[in-house]
Protein backbone atom coordinates (compact mmCIF):
# COMPACT_ATOMS: atom_id res chain seq x y z
CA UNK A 1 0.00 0.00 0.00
CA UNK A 2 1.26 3.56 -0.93
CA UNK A 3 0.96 6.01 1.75
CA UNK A 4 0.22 9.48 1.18
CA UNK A 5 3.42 12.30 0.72
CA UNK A 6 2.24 14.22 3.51
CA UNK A 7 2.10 10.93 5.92
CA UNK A 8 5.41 9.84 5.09
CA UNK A 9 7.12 13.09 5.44
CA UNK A 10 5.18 13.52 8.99
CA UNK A 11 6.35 10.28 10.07
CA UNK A 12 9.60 10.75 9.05
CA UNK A 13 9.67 7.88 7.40
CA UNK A 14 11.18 9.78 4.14
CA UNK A 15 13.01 12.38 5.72
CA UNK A 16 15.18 9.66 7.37
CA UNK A 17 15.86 7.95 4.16
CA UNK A 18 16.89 10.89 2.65
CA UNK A 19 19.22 11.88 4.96
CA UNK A 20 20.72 8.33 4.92
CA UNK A 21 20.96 8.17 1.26
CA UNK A 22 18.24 5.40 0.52
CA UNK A 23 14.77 5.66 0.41
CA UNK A 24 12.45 2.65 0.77
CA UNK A 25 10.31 1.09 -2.01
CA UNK A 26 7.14 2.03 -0.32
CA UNK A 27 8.29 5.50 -0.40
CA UNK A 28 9.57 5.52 -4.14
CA UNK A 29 5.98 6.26 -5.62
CA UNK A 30 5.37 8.89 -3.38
CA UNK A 31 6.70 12.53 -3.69
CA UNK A 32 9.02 13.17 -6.76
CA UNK A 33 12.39 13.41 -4.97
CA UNK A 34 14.42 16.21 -7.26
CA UNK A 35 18.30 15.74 -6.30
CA UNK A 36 19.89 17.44 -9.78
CA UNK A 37 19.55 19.21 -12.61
CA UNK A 38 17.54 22.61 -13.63
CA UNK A 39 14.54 23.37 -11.23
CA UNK A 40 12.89 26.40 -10.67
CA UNK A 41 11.45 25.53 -7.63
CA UNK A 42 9.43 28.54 -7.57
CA UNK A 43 7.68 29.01 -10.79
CA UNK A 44 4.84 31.62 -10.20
CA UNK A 45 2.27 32.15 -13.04
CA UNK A 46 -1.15 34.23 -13.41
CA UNK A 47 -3.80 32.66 -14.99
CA UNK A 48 -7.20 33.34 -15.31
CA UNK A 49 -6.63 36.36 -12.84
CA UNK A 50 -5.23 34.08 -10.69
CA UNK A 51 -1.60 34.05 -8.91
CA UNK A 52 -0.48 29.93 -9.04
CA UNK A 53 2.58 29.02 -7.45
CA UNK A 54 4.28 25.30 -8.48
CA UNK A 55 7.37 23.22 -9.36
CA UNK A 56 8.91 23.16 -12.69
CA UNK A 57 11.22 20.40 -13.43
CA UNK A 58 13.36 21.24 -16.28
CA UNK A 59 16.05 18.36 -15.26
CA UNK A 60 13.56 16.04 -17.65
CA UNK A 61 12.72 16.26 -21.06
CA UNK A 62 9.93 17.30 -21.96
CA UNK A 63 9.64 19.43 -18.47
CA UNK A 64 7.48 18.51 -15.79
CA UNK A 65 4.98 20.55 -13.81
CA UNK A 66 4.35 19.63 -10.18
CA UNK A 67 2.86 20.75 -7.04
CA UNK A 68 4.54 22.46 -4.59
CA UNK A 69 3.43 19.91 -1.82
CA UNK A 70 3.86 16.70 -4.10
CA UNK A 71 7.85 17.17 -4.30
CA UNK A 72 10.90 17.01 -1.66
CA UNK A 73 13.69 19.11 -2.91
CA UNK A 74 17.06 16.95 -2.20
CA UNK A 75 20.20 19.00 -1.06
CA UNK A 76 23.23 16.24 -1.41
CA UNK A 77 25.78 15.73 1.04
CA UNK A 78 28.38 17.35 -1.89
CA UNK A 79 26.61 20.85 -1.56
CA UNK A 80 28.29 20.55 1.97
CA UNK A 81 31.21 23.33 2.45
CA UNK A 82 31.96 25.52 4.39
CA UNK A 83 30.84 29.68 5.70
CA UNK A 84 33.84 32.25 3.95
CA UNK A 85 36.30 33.98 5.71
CA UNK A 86 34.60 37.06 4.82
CA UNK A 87 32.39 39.29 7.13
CA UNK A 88 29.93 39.76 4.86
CA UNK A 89 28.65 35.84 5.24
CA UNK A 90 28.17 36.46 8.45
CA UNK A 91 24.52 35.55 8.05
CA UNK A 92 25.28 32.17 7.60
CA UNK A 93 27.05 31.42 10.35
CA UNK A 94 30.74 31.67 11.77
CA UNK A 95 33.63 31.72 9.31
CA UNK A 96 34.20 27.85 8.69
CA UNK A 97 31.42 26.18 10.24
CA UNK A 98 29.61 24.40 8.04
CA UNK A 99 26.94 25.15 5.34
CA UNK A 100 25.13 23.40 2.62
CA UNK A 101 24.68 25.35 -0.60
CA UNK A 102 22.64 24.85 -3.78
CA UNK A 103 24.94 27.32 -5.93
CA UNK A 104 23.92 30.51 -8.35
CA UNK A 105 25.94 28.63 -10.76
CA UNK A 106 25.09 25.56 -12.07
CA UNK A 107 27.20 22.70 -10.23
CA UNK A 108 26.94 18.93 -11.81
CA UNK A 109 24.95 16.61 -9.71
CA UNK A 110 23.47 19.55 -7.67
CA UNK A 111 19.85 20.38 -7.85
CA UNK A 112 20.18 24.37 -9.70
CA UNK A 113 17.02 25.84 -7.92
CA UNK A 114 15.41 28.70 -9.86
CA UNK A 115 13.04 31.83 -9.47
CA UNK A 116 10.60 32.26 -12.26
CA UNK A 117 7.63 33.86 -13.89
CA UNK A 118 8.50 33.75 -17.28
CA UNK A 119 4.97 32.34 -18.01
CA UNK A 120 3.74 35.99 -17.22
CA UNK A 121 3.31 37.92 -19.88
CA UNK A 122 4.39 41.35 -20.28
CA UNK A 123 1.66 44.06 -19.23
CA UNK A 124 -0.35 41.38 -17.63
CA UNK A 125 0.71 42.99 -14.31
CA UNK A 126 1.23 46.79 -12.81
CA UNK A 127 5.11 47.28 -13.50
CA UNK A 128 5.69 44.09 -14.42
CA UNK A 129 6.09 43.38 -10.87
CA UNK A 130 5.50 40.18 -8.74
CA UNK A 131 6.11 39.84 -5.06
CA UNK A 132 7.18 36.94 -3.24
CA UNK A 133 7.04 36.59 0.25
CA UNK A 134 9.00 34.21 2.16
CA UNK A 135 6.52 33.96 5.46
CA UNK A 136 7.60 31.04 7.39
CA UNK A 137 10.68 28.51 7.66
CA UNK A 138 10.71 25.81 10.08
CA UNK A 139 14.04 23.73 10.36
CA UNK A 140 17.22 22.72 12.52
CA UNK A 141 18.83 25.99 11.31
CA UNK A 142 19.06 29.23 8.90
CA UNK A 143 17.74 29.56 5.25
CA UNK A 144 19.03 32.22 3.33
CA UNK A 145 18.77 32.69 -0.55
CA UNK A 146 20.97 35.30 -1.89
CA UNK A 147 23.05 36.11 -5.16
CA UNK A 148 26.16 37.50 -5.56
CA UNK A 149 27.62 40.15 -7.29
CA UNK A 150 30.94 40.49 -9.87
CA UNK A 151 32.97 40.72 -6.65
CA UNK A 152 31.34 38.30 -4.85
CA UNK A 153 29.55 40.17 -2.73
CA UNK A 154 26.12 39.17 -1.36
CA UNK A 155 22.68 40.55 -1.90
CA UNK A 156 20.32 38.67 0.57
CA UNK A 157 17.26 38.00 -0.63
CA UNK A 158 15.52 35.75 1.75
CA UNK A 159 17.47 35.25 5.29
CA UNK A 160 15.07 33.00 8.38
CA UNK A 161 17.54 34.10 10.59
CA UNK A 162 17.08 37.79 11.49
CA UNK A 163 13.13 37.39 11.00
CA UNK A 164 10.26 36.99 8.62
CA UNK A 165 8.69 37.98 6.44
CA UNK A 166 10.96 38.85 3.37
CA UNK A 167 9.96 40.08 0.27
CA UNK A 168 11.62 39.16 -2.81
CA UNK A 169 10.96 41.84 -5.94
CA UNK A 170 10.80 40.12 -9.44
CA UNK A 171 10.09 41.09 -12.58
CA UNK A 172 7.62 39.27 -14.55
CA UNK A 173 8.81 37.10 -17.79
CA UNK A 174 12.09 36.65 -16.60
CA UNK A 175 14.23 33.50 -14.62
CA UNK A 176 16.95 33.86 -11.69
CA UNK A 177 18.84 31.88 -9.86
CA UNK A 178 20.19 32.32 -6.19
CA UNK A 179 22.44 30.31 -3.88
CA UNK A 180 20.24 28.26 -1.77
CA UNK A 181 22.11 27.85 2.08
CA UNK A 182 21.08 25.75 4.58
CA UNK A 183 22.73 25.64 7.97
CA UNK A 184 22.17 22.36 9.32
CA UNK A 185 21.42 18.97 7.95
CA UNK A 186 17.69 17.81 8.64
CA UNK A 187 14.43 18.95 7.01
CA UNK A 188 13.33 22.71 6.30
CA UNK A 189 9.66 23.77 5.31
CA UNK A 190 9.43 27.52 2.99
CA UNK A 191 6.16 28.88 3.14
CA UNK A 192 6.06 31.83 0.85
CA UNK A 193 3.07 33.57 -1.28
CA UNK A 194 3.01 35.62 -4.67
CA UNK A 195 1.17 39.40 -4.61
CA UNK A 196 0.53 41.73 -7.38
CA UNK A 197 -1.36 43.90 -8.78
CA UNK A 198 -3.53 43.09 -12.17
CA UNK A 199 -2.76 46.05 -14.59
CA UNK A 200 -6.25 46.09 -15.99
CA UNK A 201 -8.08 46.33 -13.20
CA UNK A 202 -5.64 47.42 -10.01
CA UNK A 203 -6.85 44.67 -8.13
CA UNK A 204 -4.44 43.03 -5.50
CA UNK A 205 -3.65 39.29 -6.12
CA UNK A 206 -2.62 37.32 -4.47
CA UNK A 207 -1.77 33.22 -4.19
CA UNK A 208 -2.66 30.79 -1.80
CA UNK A 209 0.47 29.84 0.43
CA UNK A 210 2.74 27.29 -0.95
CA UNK A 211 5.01 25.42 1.63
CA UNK A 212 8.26 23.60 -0.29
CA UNK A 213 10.38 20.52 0.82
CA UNK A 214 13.91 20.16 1.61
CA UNK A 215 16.04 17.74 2.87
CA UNK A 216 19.78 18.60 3.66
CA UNK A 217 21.81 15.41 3.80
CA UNK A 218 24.51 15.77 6.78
């Protein structure tokens, strides 16, 4: 008998598999596990005067489109490294503890998590603006997505460590990427939501709350 995604992630059941590299062949049917490849794990889209938030998985071909609540975003034990010598990454911890990082730049074997809403088209929305808002993260430690300039330096976007809310600015029709840090192995829950305003009509939007899956391999 399959068990429901929600049941096995609750019991831990999956969570502990993850983290110890295997997961059971009850549990193989359940969520889609997505461990590599391109993913823009936030892919926001307005239809129908609607804000939708989902999955897209671009690591297959053709790309797949899946709910945020019917996936469990894998962070391997190779994103493991380490926080800079660099004040500036002080938000992720001490210099040289350790950190888990889905990169900016695409790394092989690495999930390469995305921001996108390049399924909205241009004038659909006041300014060509969407918000999302990072409301709640549950977990053994920080979350922080941020990107980093020609010199390295960091531009937080989202950081669970000095409070939430955060809201992340995008424009609409285009794609990001950020570096994806987790401080401690174990499983993290994002909650976030997309607002904006329809252009039309300027009527507020906004999406029902959307809570993603990750497991950080120690």
């Amino acid at each position: 008998m399959r068990k429901p995604i929600r049941l096995l992630l609750g019991s831990g059941i999956l969570a502990t598999a993850l983290l110890a590299g295997a997961v059971p062949a009850q549990a193989h049917a359940a969520p889609a596990v997505l461990s590599s490849g391109h993913v823009d794990v936030v892919d926001i889209e307005f239809e129908d005067g609607a804000l939708e938030l989902g999955v897209h998985d671009e690591s297959v071909e053709p790309g797949v489109e899946h709910e945020p609540g019917d996936v469990v975003l894998l962070v391997k034990r190779a994103a493991k490294t380490t926080v800079p010598d660099n004040a500036a990454f002080n938000f992720l911890g001490a210099a040289g503890a350790p950190v888990w990082i889905l990169p900016e730049i695409q790394a092989e074997k690495l999930l390469w998590p995305g921001l996108s809403t390049e399924e909205i088209e241009s004038g659909a929305l006041a300014n060509d603006t969407v918000t999302l808002t990072a409301q709640k993260v549950t977990g053994p430690g920080r979350l922080a997505v941020y990107t980093e300039d020609a010199v390295g330096a960091p531009r937080i976007l989202i950081d669970s460590g000095d409070g939430l809310p955060d809201a992340v600015s995008l424009a609409t029709g285009t794609h990001q990427h950020a570096n994806w840090a987790f401080q401690k192995a174990g499983v993290y829950r994002l909650k976030v939501r997309a607002t904006a305003t329809v252009a039309a009509t300027g009527a507020t939007v906004t999406s029902e709350p959307a809570v993603y899956t990750f497991v950080v391999q120690p």
